[in-house]
C-alpha atoms as a PDB file:
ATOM      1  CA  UNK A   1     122.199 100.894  75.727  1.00  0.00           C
ATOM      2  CA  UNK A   2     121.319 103.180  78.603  1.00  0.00           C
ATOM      3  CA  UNK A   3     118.789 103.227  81.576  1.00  0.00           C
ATOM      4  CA  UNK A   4     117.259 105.800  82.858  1.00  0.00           C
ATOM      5  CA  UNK A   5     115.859 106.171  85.940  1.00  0.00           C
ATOM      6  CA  UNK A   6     113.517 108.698  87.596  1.00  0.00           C
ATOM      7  CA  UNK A   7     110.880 109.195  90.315  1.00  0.00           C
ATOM      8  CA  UNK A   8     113.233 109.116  94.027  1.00  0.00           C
ATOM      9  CA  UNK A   9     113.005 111.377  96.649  1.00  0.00           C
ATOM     10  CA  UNK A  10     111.952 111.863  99.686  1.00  0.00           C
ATOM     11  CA  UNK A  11     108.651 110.848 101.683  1.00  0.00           C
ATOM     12  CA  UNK A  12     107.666 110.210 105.029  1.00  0.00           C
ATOM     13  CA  UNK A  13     106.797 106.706 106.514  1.00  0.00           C
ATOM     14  CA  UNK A  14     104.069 105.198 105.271  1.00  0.00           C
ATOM     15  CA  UNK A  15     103.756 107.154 101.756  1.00  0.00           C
ATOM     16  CA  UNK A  16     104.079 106.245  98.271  1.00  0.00           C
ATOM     17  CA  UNK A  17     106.882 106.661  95.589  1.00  0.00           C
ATOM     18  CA  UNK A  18     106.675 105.934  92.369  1.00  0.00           C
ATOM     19  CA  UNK A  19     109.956 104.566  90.327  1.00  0.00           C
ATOM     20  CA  UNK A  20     110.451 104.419  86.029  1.00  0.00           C
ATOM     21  CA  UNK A  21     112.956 103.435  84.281  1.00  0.00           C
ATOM     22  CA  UNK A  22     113.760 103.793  79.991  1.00  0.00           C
ATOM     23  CA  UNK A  23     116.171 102.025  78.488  1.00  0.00           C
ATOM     24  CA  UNK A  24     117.153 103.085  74.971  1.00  0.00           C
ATOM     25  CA  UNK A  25     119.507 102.711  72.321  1.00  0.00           C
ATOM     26  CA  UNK A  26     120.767  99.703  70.268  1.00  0.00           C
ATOM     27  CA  UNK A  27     118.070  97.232  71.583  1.00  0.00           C
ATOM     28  CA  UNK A  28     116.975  94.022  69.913  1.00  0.00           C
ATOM     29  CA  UNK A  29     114.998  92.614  73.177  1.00  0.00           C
ATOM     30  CA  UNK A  30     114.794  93.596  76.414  1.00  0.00           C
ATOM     31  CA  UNK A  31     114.511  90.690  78.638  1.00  0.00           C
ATOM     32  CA  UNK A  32     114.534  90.352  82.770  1.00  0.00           C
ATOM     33  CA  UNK A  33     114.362  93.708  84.414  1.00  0.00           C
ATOM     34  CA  UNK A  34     114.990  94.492  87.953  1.00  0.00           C
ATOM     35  CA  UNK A  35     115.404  96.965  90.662  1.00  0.00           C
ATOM     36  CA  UNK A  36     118.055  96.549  93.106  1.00  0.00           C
ATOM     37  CA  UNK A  37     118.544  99.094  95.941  1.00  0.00           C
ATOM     38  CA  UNK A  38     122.078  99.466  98.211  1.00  0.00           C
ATOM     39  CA  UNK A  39     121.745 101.413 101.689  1.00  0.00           C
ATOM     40  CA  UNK A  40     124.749 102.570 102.815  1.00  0.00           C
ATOM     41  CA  UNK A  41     127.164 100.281 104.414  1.00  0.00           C
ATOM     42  CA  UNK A  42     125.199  97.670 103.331  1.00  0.00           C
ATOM     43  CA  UNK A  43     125.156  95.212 100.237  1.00  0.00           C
ATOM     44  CA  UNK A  44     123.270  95.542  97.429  1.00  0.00           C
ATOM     45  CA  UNK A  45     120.465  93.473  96.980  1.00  0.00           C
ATOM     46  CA  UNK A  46     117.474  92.860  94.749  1.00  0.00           C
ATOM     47  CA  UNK A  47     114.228  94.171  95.349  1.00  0.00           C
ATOM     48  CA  UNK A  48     112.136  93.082  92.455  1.00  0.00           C
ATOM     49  CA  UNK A  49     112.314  91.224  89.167  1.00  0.00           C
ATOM     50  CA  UNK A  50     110.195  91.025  86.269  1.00  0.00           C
ATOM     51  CA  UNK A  51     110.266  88.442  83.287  1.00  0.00           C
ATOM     52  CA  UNK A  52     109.552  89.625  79.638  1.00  0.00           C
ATOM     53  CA  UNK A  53     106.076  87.429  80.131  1.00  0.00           C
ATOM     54  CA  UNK A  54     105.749  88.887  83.207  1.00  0.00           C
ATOM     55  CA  UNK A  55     106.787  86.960  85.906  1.00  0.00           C
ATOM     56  CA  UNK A  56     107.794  88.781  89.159  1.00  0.00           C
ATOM     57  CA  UNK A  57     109.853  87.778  92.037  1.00  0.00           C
ATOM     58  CA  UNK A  58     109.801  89.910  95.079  1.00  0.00           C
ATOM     59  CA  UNK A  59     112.206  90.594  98.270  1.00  0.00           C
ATOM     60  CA  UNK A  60     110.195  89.442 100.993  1.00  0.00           C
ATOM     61  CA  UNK A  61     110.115  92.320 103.245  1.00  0.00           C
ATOM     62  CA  UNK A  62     108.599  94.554 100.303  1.00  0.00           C
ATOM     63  CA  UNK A  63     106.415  91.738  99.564  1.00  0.00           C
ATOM     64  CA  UNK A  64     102.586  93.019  99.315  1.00  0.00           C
ATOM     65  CA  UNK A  65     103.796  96.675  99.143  1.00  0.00           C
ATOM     66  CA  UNK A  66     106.079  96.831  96.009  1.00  0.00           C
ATOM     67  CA  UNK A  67     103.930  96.417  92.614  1.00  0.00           C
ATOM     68  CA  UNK A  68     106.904  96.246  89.332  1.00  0.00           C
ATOM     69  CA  UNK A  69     105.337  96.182  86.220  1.00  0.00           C
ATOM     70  CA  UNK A  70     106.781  96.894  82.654  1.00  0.00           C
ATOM     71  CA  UNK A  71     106.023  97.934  79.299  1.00  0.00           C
ATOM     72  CA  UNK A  72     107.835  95.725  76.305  1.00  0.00           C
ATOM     73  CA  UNK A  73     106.750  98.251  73.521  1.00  0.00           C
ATOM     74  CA  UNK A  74     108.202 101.107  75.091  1.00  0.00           C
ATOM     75  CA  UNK A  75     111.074  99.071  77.307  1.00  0.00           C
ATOM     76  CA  UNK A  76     110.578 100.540  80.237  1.00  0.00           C
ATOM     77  CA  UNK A  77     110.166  99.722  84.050  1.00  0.00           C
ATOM     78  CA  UNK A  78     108.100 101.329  86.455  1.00  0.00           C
ATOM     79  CA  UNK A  79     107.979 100.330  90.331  1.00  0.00           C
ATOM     80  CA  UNK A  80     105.082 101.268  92.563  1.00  0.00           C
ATOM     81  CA  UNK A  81     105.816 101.891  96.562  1.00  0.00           C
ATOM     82  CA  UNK A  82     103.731 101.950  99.236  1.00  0.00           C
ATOM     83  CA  UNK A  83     103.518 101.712 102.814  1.00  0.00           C
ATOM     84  CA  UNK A  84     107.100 102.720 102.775  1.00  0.00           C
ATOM     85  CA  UNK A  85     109.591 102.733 105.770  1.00  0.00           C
ATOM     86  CA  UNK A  86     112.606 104.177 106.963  1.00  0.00           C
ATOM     87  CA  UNK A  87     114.482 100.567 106.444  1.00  0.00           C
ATOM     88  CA  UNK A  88     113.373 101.198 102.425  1.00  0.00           C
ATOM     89  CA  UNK A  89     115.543 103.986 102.368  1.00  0.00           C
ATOM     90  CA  UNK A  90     118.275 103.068  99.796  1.00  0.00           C
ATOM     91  CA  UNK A  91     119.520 104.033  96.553  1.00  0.00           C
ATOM     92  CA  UNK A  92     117.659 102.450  93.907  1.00  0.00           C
ATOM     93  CA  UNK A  93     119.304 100.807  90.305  1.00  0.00           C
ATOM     94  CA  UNK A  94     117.538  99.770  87.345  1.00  0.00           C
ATOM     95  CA  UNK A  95     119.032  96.600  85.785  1.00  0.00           C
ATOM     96  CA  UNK A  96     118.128  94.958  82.612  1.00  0.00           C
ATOM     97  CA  UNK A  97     119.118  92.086  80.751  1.00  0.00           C
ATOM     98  CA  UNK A  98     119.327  93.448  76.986  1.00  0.00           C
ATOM     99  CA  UNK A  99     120.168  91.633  73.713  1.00  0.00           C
ATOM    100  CA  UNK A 100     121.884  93.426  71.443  1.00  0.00           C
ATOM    101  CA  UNK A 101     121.044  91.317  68.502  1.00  0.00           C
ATOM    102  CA  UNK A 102     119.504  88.174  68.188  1.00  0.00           C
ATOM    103  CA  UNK A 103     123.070  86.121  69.658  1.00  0.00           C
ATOM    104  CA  UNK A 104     124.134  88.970  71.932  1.00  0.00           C
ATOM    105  CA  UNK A 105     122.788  89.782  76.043  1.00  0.00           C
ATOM    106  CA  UNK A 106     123.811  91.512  78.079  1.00  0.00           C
ATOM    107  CA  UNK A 107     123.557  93.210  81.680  1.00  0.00           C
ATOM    108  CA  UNK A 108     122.722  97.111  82.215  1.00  0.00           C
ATOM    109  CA  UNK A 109     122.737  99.107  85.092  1.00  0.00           C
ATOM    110  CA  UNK A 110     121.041 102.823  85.674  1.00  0.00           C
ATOM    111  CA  UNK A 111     122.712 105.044  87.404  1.00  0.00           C
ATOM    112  CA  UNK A 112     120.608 105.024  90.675  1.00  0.00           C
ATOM    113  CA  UNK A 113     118.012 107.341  92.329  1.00  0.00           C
ATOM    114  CA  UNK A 114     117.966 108.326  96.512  1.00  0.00           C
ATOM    115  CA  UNK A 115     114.587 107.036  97.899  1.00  0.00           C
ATOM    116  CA  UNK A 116     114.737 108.500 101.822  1.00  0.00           C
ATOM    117  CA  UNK A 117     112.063 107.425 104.256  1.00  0.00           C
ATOM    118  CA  UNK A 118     112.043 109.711 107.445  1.00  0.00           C
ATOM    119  CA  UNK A 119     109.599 111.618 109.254  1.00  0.00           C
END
């Protein structure tokens, strides 16, 4: 199983970006996804999760200006940013919770995209 991510880059305070992410290969069922960011020197953490039925969780201080959303037929994962600042800039990972077969999950990782906020 792979993800792919695309959409980083670089944007100036108070912009957009726009995030996907397609995972592929051996998939029975794709179940949470997530994106996680790590700035440097700093811990990763997790920025937003969605459920398979579509229940999100959020990181408070992106709260009302990150929209995740998903699409089970095609298994992918899209994240919507707004209003961003320069405290948003991070790298950003995909992670997704993927079974295999019907007894088998497990836990995938992109390989991360730069998202820089600076005038």
């Amino acid at each position: 199983v792979q993800l792919a991510e695309s959409g980083g880059g670089m944007v100036r305070p108070g912009g957009s970006l726009r995030l996907s992410c397609a995972a592929s290969g051996s998939i029975y069922r794709v179940n949470n996804m997530a994106w996680y960011r790590q700035a440097p020197g700093k811990e990763r953490e997790l920025v937003a999760r969605i459920s398979r039925d579509g229940e999100t969780y959020y990181l408070s201080s992106v709260k009302g200006r990150f929209t995740i959303s998903r699409d089970n037929a095609k298994n992918t994962l899209q994240m919507l940013m707004s209003s961003l600042r320069p405290e948003d800039t991070a790298v950003y990972f995909c992670n997704a919770e993927v079974q295999v077969n019907r007894n088998n999950e497990f836990e995938y990782w992109g390989q991360g995209t730069q998202v820089t906020v600076s005038s």
